[in-house]
PDB file of N, CA and C in Angstrom:
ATOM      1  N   UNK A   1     101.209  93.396 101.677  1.00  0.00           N
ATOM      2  CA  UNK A   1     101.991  94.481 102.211  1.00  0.00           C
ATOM      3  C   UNK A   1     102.757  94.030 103.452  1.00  0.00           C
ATOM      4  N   UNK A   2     102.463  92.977 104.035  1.00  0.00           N
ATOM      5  CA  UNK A   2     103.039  92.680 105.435  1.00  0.00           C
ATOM      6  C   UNK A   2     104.046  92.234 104.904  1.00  0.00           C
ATOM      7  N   UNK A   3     104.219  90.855 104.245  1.00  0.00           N
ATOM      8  CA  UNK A   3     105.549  90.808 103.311  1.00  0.00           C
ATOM      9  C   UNK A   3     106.430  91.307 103.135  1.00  0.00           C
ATOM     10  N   UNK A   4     106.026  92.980 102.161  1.00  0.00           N
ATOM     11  CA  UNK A   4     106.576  93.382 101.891  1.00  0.00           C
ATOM     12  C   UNK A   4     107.740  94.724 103.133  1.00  0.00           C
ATOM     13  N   UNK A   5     106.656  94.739 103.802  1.00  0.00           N
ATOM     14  CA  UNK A   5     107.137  95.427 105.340  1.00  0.00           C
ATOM     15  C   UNK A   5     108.000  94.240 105.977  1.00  0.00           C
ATOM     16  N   UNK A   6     108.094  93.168 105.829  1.00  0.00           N
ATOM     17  CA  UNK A   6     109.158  92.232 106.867  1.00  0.00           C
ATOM     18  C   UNK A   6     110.170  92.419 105.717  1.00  0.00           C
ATOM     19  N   UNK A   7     109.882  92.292 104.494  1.00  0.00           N
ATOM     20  CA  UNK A   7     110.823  92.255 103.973  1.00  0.00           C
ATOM     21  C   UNK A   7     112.156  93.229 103.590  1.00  0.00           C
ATOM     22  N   UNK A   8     111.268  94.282 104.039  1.00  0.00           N
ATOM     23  CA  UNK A   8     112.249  95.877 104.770  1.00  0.00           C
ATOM     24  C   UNK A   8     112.468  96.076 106.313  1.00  0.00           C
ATOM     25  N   UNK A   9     112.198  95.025 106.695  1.00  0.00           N
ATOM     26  CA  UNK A   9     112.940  95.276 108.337  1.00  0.00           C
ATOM     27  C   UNK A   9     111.316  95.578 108.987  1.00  0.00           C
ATOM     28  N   UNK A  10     110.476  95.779 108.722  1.00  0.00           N
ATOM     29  CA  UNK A  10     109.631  96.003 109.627  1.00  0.00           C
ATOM     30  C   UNK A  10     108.697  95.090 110.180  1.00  0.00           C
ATOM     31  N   UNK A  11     108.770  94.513 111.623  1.00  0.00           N
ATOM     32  CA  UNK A  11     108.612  93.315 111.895  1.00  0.00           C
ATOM     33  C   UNK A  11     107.312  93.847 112.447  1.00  0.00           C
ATOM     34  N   UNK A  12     106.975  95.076 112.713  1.00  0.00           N
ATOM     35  CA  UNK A  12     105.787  95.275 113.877  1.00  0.00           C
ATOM     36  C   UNK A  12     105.425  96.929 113.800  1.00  0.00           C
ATOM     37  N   UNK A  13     104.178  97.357 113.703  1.00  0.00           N
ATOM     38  CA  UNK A  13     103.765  98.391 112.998  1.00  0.00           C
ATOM     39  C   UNK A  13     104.068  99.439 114.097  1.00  0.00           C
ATOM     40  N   UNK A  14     104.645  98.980 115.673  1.00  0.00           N
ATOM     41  CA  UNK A  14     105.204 100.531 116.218  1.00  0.00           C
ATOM     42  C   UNK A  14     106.622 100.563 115.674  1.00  0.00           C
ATOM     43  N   UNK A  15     106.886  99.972 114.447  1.00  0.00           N
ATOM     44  CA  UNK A  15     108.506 100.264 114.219  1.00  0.00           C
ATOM     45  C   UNK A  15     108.104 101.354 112.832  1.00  0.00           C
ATOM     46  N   UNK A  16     106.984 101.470 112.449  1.00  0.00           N
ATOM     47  CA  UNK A  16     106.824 102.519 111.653  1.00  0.00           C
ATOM     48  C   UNK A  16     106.738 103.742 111.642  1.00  0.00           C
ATOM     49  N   UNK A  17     106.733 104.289 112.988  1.00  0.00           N
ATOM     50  CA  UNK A  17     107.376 105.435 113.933  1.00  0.00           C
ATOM     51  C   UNK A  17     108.301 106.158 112.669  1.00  0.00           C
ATOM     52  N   UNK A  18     108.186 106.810 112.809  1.00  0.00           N
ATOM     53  CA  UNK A  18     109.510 107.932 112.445  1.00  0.00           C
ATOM     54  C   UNK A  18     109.942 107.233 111.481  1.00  0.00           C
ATOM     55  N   UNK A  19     109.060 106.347 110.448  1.00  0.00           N
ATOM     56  CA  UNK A  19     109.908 106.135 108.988  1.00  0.00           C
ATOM     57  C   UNK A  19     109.619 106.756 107.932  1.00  0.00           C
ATOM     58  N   UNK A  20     110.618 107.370 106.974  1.00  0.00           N
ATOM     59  CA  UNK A  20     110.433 107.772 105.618  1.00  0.00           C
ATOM     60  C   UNK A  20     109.243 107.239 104.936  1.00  0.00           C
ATOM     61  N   UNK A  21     108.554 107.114 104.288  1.00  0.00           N
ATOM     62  CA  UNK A  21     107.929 106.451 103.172  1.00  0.00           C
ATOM     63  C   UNK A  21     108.900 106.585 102.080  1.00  0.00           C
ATOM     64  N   UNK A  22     108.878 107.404 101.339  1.00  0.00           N
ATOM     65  CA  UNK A  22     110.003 107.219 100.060  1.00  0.00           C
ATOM     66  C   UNK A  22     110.932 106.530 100.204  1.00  0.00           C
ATOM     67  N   UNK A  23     111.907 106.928 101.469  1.00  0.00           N
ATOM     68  CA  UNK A  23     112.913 105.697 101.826  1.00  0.00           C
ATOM     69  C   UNK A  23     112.519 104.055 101.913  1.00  0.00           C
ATOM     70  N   UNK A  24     111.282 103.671 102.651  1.00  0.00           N
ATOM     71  CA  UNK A  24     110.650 102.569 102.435  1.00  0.00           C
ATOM     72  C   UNK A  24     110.452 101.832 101.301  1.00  0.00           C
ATOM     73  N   UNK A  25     109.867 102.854 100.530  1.00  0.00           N
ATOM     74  CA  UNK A  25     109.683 102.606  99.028  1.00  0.00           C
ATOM     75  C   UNK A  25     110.938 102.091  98.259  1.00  0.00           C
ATOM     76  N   UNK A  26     112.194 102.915  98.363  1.00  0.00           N
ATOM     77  CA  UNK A  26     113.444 102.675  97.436  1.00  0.00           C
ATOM     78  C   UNK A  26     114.157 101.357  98.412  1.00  0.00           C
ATOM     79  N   UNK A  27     113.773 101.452  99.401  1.00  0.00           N
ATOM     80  CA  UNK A  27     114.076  99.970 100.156  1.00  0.00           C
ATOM     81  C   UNK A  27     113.937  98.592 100.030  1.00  0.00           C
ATOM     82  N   UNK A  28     112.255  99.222  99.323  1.00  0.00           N
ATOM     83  CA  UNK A  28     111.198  97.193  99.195  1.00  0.00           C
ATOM     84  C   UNK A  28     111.959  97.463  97.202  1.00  0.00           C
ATOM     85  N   UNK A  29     112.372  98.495  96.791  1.00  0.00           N
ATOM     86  CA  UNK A  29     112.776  97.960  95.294  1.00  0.00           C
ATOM     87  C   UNK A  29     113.927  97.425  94.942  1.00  0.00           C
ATOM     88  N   UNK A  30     114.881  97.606  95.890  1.00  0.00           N
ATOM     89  CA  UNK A  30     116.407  97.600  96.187  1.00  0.00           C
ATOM     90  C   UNK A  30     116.244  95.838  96.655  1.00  0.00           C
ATOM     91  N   UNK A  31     114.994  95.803  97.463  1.00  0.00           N
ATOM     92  CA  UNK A  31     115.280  94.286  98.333  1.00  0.00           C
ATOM     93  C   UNK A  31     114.373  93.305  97.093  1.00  0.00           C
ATOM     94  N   UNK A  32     113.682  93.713  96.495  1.00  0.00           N
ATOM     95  CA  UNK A  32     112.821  93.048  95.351  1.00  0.00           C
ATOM     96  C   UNK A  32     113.298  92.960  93.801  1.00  0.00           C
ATOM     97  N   UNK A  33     114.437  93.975  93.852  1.00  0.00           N
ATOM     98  CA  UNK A  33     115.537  94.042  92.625  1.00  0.00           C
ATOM     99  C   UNK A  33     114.004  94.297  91.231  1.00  0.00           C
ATOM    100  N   UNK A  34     113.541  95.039  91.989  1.00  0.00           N
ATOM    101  CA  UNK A  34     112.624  95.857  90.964  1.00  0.00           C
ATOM    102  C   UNK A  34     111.481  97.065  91.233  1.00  0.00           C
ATOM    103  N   UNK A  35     111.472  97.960  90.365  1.00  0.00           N
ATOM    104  CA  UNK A  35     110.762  98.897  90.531  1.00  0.00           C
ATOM    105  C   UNK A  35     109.074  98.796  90.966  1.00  0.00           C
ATOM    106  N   UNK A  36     108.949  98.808  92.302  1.00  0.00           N
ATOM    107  CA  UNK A  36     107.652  99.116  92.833  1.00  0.00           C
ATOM    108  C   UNK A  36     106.484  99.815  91.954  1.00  0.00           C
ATOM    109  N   UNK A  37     104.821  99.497  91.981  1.00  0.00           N
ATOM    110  CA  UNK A  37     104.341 100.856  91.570  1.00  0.00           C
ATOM    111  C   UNK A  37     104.337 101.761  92.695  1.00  0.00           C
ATOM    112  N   UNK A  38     103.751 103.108  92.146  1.00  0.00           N
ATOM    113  CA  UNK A  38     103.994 104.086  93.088  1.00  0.00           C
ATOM    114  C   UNK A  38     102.978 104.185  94.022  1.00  0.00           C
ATOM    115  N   UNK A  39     102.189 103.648  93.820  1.00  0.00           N
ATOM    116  CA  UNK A  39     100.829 103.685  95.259  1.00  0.00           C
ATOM    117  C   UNK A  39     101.183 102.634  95.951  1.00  0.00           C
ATOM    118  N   UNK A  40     102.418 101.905  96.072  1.00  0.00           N
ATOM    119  CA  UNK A  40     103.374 101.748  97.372  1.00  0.00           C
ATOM    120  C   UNK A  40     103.317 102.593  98.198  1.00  0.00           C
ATOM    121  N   UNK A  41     103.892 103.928  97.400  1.00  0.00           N
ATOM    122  CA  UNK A  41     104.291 104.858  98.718  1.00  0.00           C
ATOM    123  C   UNK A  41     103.385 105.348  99.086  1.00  0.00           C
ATOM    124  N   UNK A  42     102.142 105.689  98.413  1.00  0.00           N
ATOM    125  CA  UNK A  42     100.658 105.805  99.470  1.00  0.00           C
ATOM    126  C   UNK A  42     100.459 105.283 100.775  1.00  0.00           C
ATOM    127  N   UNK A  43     100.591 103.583 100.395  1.00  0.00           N
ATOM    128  CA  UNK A  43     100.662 102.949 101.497  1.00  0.00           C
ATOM    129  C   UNK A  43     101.381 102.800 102.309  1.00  0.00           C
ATOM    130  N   UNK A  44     102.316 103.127 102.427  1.00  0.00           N
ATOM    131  CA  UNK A  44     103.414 103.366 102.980  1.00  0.00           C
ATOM    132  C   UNK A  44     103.215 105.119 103.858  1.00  0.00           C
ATOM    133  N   UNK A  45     102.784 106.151 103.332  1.00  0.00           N
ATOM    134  CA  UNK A  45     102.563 106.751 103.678  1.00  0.00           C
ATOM    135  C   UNK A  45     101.331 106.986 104.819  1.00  0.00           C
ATOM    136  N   UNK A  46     100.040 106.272 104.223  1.00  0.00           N
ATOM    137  CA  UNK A  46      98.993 106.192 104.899  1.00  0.00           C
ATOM    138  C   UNK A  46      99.598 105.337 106.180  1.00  0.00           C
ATOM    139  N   UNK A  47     100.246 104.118 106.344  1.00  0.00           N
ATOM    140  CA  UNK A  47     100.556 103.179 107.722  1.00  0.00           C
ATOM    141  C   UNK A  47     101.261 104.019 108.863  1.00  0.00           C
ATOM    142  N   UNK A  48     102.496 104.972 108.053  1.00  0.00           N
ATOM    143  CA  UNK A  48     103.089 105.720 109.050  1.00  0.00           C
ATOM    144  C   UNK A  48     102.664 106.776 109.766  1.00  0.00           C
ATOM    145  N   UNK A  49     101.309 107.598 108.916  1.00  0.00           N
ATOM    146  CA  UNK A  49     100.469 108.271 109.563  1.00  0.00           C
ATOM    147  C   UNK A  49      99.435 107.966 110.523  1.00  0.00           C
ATOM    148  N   UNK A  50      99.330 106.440 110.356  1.00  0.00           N
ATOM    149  CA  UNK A  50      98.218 106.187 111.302  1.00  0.00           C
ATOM    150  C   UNK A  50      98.918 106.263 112.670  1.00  0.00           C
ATOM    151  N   UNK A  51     100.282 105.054 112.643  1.00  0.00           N
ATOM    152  CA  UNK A  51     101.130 104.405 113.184  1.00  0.00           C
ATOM    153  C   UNK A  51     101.897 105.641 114.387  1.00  0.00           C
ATOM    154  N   UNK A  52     101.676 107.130 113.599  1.00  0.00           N
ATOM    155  CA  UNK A  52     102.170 108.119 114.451  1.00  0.00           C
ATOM    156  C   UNK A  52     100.833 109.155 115.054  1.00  0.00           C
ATOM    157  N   UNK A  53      99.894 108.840 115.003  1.00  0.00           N
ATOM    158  CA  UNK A  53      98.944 109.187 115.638  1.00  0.00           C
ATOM    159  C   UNK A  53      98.039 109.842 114.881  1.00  0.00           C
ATOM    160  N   UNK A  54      97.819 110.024 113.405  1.00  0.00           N
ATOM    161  CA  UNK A  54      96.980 110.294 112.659  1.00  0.00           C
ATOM    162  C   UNK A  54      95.610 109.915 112.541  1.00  0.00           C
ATOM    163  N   UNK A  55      94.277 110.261 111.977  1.00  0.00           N
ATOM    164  CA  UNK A  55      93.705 109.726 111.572  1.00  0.00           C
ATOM    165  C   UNK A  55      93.756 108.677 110.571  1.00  0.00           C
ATOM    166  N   UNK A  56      92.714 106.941 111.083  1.00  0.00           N
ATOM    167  CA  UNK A  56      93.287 106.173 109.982  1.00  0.00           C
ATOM    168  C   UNK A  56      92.551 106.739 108.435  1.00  0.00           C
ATOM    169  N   UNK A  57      93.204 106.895 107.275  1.00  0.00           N
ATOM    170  CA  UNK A  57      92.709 107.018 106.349  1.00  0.00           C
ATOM    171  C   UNK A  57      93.252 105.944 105.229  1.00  0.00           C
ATOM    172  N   UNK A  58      92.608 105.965 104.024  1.00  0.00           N
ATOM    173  CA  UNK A  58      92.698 104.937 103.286  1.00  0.00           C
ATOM    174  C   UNK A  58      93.889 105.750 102.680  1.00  0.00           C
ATOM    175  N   UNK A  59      94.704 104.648 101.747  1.00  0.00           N
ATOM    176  CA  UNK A  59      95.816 104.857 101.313  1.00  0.00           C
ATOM    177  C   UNK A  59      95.994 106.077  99.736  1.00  0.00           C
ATOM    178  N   UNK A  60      94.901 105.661  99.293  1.00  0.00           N
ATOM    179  CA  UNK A  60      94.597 106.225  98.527  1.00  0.00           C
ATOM    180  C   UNK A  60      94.073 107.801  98.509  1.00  0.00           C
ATOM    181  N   UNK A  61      94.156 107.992  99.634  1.00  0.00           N
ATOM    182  CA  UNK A  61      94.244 109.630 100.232  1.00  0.00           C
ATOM    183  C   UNK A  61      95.475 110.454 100.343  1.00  0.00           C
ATOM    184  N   UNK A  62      96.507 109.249  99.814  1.00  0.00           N
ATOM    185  CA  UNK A  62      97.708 110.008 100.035  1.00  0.00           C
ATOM    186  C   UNK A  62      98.327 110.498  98.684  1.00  0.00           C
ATOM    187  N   UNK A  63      97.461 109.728  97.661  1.00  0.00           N
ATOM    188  CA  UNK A  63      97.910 110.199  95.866  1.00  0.00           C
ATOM    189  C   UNK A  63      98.454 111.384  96.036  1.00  0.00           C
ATOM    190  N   UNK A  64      97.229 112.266  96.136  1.00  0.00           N
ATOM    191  CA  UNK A  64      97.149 113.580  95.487  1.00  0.00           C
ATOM    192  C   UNK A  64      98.500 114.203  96.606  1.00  0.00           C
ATOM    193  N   UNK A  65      98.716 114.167  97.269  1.00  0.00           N
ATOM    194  CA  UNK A  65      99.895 114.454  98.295  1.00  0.00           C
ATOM    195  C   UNK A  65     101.229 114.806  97.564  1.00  0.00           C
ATOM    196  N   UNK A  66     101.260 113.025  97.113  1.00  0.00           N
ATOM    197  CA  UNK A  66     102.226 112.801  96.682  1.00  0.00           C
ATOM    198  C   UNK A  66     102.930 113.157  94.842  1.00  0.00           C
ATOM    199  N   UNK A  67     101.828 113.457  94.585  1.00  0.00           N
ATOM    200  CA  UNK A  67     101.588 113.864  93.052  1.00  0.00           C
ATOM    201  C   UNK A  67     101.991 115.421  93.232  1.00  0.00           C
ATOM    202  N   UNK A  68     101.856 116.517  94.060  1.00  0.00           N
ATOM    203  CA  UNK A  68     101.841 117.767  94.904  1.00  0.00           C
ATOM    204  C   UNK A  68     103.287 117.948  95.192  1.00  0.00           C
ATOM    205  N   UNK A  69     103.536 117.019  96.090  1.00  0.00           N
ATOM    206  CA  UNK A  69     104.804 117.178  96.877  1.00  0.00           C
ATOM    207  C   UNK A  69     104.525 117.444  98.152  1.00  0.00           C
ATOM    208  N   UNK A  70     103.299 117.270  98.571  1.00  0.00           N
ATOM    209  CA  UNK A  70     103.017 117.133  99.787  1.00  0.00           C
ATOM    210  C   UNK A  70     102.886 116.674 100.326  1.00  0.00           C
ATOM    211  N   UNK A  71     103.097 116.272 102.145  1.00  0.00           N
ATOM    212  CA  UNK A  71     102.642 114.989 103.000  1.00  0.00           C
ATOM    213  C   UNK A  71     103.861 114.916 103.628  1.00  0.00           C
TER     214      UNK A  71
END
């Protein structure tokens, strides 16, 4: 995942501040010239929540969210 975060501009986890996840997501597929799976954006979701003062939770807490339309 760090990889894949430099490989979208994110050099350092206070730059995950105030980022989209979905946008992240259509970012690392655009820069990888292929479709991500979708518990990307879990993780992606779970980093920016920690990153903005959340509890840390595992990524996989963010499924059902995102399956919802919630988060």
């Amino acid at each position: 995942m760090a990889a894949d975060l430099h490989l979208i501009g994110i050099s350092h986890p206070k730059r995950l501040i105030g980022m989209e996840p979905y946008q992240m997501y259509e970012a690392l597929c655009t820069a990888t010239g292929k479709k991500q799976d979708a518990c990307v954006i879990d993780v992606f979701m779970s980093a920016v929540h920690f990153m903005e003062g959340g509890e840390p939770l595992p990524w996989w807490s963010f499924a059902q969210g995102r399956h919802s339309g919630k988060q």
